[in-house]
N, C-alpha and C. Protein backbone atom coordinates (compact mmCIF):
# COMPACT_ATOMS: atom_id res chain seq x y z
N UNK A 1 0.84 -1.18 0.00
CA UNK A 1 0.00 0.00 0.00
C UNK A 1 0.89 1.24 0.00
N UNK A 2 0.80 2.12 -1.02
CA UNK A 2 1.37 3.24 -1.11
C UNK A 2 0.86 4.35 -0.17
N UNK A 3 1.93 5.18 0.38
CA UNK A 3 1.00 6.36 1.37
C UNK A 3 1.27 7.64 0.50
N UNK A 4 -0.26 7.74 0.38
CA UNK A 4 -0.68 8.81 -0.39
C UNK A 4 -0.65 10.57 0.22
N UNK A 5 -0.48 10.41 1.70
CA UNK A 5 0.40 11.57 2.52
C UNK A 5 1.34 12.39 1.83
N UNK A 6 1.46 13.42 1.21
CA UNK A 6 3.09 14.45 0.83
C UNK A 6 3.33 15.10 2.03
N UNK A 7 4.40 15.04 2.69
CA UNK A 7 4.72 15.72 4.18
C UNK A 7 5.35 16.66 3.72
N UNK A 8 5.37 17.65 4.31
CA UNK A 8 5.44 19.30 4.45
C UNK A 8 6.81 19.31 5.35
N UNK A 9 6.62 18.92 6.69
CA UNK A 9 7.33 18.92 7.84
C UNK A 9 7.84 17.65 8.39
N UNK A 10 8.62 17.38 9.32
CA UNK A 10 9.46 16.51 10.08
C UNK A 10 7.88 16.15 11.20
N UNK A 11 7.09 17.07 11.52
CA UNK A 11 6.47 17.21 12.51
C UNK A 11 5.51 16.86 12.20
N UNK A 12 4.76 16.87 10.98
CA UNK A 12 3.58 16.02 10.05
C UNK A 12 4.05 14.58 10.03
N UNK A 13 5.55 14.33 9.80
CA UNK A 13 5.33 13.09 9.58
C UNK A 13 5.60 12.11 10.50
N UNK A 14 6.28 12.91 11.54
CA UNK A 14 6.21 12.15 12.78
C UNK A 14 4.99 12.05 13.61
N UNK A 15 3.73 13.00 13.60
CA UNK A 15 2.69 13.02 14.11
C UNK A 15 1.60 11.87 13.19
N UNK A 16 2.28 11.56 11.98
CA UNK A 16 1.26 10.79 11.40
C UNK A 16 1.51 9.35 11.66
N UNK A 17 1.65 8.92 12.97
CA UNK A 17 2.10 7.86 13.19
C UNK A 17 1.90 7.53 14.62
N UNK A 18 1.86 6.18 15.26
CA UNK A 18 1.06 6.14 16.81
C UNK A 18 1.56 6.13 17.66
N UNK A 19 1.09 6.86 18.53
CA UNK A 19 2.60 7.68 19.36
C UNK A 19 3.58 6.76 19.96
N UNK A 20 3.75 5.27 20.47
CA UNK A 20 4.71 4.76 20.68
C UNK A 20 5.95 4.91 19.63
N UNK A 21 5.24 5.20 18.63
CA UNK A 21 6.21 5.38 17.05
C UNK A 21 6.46 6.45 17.16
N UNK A 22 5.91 7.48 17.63
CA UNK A 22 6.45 9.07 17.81
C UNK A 22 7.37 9.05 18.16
N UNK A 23 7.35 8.52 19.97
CA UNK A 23 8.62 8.05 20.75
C UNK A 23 9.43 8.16 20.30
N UNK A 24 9.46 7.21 19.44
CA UNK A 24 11.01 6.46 19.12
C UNK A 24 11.19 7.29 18.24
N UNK A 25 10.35 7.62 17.28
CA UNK A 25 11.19 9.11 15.98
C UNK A 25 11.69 10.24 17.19
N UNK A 26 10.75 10.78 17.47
CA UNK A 26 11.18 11.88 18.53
C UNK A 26 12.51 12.07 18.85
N UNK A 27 12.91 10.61 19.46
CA UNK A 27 14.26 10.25 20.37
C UNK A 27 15.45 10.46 19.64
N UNK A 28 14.99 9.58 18.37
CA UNK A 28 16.13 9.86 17.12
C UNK A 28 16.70 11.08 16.36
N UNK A 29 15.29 11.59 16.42
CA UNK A 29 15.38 13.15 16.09
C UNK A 29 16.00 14.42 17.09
N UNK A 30 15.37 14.14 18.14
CA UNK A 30 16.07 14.63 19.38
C UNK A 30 17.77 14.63 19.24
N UNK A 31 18.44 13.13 19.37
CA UNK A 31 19.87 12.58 19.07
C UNK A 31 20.94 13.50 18.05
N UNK A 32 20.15 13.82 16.83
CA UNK A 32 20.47 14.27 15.59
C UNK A 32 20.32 15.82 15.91
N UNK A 33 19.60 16.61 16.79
CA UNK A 33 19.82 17.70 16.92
C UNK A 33 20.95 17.88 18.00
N UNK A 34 20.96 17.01 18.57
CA UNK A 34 21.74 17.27 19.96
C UNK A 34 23.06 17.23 19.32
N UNK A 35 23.88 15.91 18.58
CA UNK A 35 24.98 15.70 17.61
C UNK A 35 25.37 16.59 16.52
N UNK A 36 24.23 17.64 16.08
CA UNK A 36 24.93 18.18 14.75
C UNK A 36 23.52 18.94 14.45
N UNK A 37 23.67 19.93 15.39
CA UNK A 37 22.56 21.00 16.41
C UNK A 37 22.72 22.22 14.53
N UNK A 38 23.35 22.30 13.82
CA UNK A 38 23.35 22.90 12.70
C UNK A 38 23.05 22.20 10.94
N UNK A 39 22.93 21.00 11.34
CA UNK A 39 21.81 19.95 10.85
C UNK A 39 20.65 21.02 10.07
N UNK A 40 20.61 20.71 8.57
CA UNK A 40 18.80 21.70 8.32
C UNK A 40 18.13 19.79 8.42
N UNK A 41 16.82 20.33 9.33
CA UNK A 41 16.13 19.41 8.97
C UNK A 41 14.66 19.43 7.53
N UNK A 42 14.71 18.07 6.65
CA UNK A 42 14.15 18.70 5.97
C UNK A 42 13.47 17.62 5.37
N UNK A 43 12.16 17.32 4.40
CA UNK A 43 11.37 16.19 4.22
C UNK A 43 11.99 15.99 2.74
N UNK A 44 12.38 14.72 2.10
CA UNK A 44 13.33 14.73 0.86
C UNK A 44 12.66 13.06 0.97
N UNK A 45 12.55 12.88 -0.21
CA UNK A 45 11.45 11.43 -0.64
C UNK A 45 10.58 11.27 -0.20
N UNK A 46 9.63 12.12 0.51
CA UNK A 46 8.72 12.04 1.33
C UNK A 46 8.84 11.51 2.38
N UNK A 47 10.53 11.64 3.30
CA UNK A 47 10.60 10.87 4.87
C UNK A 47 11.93 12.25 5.48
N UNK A 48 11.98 12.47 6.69
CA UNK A 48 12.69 12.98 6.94
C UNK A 48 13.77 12.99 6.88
N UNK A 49 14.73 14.08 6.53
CA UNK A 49 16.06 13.69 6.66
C UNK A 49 17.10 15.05 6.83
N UNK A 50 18.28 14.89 7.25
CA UNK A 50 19.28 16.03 7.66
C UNK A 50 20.24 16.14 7.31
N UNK A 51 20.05 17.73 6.61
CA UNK A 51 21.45 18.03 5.58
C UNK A 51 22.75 18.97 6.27
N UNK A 52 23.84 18.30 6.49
CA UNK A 52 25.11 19.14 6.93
C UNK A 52 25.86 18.93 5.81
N UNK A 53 26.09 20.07 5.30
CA UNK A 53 27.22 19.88 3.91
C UNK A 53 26.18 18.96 2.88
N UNK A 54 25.91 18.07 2.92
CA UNK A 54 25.40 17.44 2.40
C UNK A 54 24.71 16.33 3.37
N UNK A 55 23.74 15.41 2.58
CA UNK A 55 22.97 14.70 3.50
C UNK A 55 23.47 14.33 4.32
N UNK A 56 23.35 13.78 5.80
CA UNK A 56 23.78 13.49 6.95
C UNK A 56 22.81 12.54 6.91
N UNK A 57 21.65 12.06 7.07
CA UNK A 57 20.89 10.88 7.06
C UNK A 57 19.44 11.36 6.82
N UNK A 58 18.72 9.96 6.47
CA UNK A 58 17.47 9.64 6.96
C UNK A 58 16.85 8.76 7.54
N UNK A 59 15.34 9.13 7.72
CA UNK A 59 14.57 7.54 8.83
C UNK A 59 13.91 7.96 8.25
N UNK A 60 13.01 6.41 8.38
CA UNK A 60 11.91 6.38 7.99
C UNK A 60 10.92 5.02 8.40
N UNK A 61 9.33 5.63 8.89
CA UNK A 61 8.78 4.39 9.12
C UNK A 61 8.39 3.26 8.56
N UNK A 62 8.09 2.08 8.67
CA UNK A 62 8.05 1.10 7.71
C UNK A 62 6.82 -0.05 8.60
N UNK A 63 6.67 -1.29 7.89
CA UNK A 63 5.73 -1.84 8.67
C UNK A 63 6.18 -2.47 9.58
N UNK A 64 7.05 -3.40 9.80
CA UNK A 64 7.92 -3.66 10.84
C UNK A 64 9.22 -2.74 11.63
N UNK A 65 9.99 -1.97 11.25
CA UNK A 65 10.67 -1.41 11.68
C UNK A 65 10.65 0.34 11.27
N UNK A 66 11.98 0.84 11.70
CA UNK A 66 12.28 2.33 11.85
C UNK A 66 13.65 2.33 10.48
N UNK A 67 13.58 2.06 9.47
CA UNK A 67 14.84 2.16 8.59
C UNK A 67 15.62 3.34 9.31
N UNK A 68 16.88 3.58 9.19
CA UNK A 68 18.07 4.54 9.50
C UNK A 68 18.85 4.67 8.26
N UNK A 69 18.94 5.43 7.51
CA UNK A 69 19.43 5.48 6.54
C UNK A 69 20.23 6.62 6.64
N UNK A 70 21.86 5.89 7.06
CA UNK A 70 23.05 6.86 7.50
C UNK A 70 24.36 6.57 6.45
N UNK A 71 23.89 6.12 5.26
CA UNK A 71 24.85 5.55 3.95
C UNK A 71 25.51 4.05 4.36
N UNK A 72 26.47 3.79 3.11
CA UNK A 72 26.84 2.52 3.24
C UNK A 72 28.42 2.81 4.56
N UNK A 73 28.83 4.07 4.35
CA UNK A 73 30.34 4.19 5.23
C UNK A 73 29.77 3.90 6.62
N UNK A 74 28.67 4.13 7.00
CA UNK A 74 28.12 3.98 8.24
C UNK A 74 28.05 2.33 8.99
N UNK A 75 27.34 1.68 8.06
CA UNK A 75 27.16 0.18 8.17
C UNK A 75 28.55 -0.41 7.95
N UNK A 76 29.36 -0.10 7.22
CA UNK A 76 30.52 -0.47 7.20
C UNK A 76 31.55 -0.43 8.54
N UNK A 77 31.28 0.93 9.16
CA UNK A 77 32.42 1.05 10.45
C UNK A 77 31.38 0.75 11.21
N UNK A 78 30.30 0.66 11.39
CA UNK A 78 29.41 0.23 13.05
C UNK A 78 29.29 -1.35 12.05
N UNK A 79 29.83 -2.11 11.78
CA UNK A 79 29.03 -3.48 11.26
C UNK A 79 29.33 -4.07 12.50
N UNK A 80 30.42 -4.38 13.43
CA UNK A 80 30.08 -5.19 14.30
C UNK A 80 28.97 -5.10 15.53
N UNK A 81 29.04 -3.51 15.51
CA UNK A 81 27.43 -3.26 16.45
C UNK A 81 26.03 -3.60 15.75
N UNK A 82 25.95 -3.54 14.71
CA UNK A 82 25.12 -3.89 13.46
C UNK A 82 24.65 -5.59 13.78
N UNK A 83 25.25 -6.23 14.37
CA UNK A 83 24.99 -8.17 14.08
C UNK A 83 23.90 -8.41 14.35
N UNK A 84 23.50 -7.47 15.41
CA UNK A 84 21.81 -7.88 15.92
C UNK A 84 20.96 -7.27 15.05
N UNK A 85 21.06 -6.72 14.02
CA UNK A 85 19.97 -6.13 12.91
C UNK A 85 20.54 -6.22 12.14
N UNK A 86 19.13 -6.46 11.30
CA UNK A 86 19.01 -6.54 9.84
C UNK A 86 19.86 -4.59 8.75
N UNK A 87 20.74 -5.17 8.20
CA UNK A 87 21.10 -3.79 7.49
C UNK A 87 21.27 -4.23 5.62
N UNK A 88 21.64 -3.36 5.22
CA UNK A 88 21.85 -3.27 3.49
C UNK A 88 22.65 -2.50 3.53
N UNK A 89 23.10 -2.51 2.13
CA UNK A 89 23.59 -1.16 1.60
C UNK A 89 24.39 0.16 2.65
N UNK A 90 22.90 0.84 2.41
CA UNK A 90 23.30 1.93 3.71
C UNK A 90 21.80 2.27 4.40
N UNK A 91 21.58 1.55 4.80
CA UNK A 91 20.45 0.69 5.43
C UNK A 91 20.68 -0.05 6.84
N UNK A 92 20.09 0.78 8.05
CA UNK A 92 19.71 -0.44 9.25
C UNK A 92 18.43 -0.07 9.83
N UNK A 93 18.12 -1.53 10.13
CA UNK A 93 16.64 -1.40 10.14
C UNK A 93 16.35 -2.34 12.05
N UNK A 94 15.64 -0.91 12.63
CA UNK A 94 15.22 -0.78 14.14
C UNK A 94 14.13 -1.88 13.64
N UNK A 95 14.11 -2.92 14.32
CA UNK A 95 12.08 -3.22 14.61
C UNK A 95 11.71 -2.68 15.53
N UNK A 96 10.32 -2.44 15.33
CA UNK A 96 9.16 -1.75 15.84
C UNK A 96 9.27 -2.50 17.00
N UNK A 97 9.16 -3.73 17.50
CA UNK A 97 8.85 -4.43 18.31
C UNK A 97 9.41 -4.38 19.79
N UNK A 98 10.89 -3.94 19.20
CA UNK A 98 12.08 -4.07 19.98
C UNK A 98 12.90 -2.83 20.59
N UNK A 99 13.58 -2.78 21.42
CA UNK A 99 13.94 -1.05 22.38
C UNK A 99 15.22 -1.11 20.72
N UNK A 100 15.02 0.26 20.79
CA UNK A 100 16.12 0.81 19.86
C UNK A 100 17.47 1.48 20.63
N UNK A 101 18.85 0.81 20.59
CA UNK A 101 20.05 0.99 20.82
C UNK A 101 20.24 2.41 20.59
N UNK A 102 19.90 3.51 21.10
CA UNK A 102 19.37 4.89 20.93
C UNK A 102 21.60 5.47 21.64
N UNK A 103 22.15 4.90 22.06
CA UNK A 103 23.38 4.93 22.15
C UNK A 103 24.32 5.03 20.77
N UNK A 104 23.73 3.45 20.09
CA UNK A 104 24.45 3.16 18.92
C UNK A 104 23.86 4.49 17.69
N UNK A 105 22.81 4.91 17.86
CA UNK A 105 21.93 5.37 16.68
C UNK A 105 23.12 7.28 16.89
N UNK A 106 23.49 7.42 17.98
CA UNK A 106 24.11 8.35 18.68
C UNK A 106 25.44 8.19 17.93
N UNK A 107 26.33 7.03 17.87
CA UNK A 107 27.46 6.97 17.70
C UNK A 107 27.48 6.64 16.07
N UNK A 108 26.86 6.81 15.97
CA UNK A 108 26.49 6.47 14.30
C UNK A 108 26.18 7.75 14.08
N UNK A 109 25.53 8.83 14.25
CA UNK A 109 25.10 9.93 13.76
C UNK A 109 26.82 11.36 14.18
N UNK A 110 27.48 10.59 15.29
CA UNK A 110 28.56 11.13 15.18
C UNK A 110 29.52 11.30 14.26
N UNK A 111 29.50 9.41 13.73
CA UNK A 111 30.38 9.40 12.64
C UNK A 111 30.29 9.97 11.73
N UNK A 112 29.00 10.17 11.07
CA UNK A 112 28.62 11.06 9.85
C UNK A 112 28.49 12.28 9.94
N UNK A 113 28.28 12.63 11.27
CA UNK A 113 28.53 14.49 11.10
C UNK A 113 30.67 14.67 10.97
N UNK A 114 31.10 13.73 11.73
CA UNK A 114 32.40 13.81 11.30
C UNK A 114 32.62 13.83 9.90
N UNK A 115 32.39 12.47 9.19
CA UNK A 115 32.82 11.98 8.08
C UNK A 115 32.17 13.12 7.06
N UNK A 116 30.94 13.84 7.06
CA UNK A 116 30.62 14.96 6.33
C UNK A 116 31.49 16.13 6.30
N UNK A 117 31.85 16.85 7.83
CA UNK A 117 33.32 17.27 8.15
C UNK A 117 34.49 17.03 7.11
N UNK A 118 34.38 16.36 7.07
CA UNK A 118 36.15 15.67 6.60
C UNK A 118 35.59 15.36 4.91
N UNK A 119 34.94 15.33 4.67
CA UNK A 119 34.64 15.11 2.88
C UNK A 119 34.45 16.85 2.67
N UNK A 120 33.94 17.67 3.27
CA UNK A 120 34.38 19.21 2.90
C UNK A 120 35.51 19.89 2.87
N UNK A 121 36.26 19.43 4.32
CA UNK A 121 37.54 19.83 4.21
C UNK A 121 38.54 18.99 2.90
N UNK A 122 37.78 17.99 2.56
CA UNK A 122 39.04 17.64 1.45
C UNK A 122 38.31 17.97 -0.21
N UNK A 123 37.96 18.73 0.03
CA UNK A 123 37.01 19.68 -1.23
C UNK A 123 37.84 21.05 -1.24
N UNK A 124 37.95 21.57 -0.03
CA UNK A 124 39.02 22.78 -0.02
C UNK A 124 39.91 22.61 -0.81
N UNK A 125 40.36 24.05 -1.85
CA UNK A 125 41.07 23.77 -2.52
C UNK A 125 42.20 25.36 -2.31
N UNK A 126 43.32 25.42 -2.43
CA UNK A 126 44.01 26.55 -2.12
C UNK A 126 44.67 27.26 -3.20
């Protein structure tokens, strides 16, 4: 089933969802301001997501889980925290069911405000 919803806001599309699911967006979202507080937040495929320099990530809800979509460099350096979930690409996927490692989702959103950091500075050119 396709959702026929176009979200406007971070705040539409987290409200369109039942609030145990708020929760957990909330928390994530919360995380991502707290880590990289100059973050624009902004709705891009129709799911939220945050641009420093360039994209920094997205989430998004799904029927079983919370996708995190923090690229493939992400899943690559957290893969051994990664064993207990399902990931892809640049893809890890929270279930709904289950408490979300809101630590790991932290140290993961570090790396990429770094690693965004460091792909600008090597764009500088003199």
């Amino acid at each position: 089933m396709e959702n026929k919803i176009r979200f406007k806001t971070v705040d539409e599309y987290v409200n369109n969802n039942p609030k145990e699911i708020q929760v957990k967006l909330n928390k994530i979202r919360g995380i991502v301001k707290s880590e990289a507080p100059d973050a624009i937040e902004v709705i891009s495929y129709n799911i939220p997501a945050y641009k420093l320099n360039r994209i920094l990530l997205y989430f998004a809800v799904h029927t079983s889980h919370i996708g995190l979509y923090a690229m493939p460099s992400a899943v690559v350096a957290f893969k051994k925290d990664l064993t207990g979930y399902e990931t892809s690409k640049g893809t890890i996927r929270f279930p709904l069911d289950k408490p979300i490692d809101y630590e790991l989702v932290r140290k993961i959103i570090k790396f990429r405000v770094k690693e965004n950091f460091m792909k600008k500075k090597s764009k500088v050119s003199f």
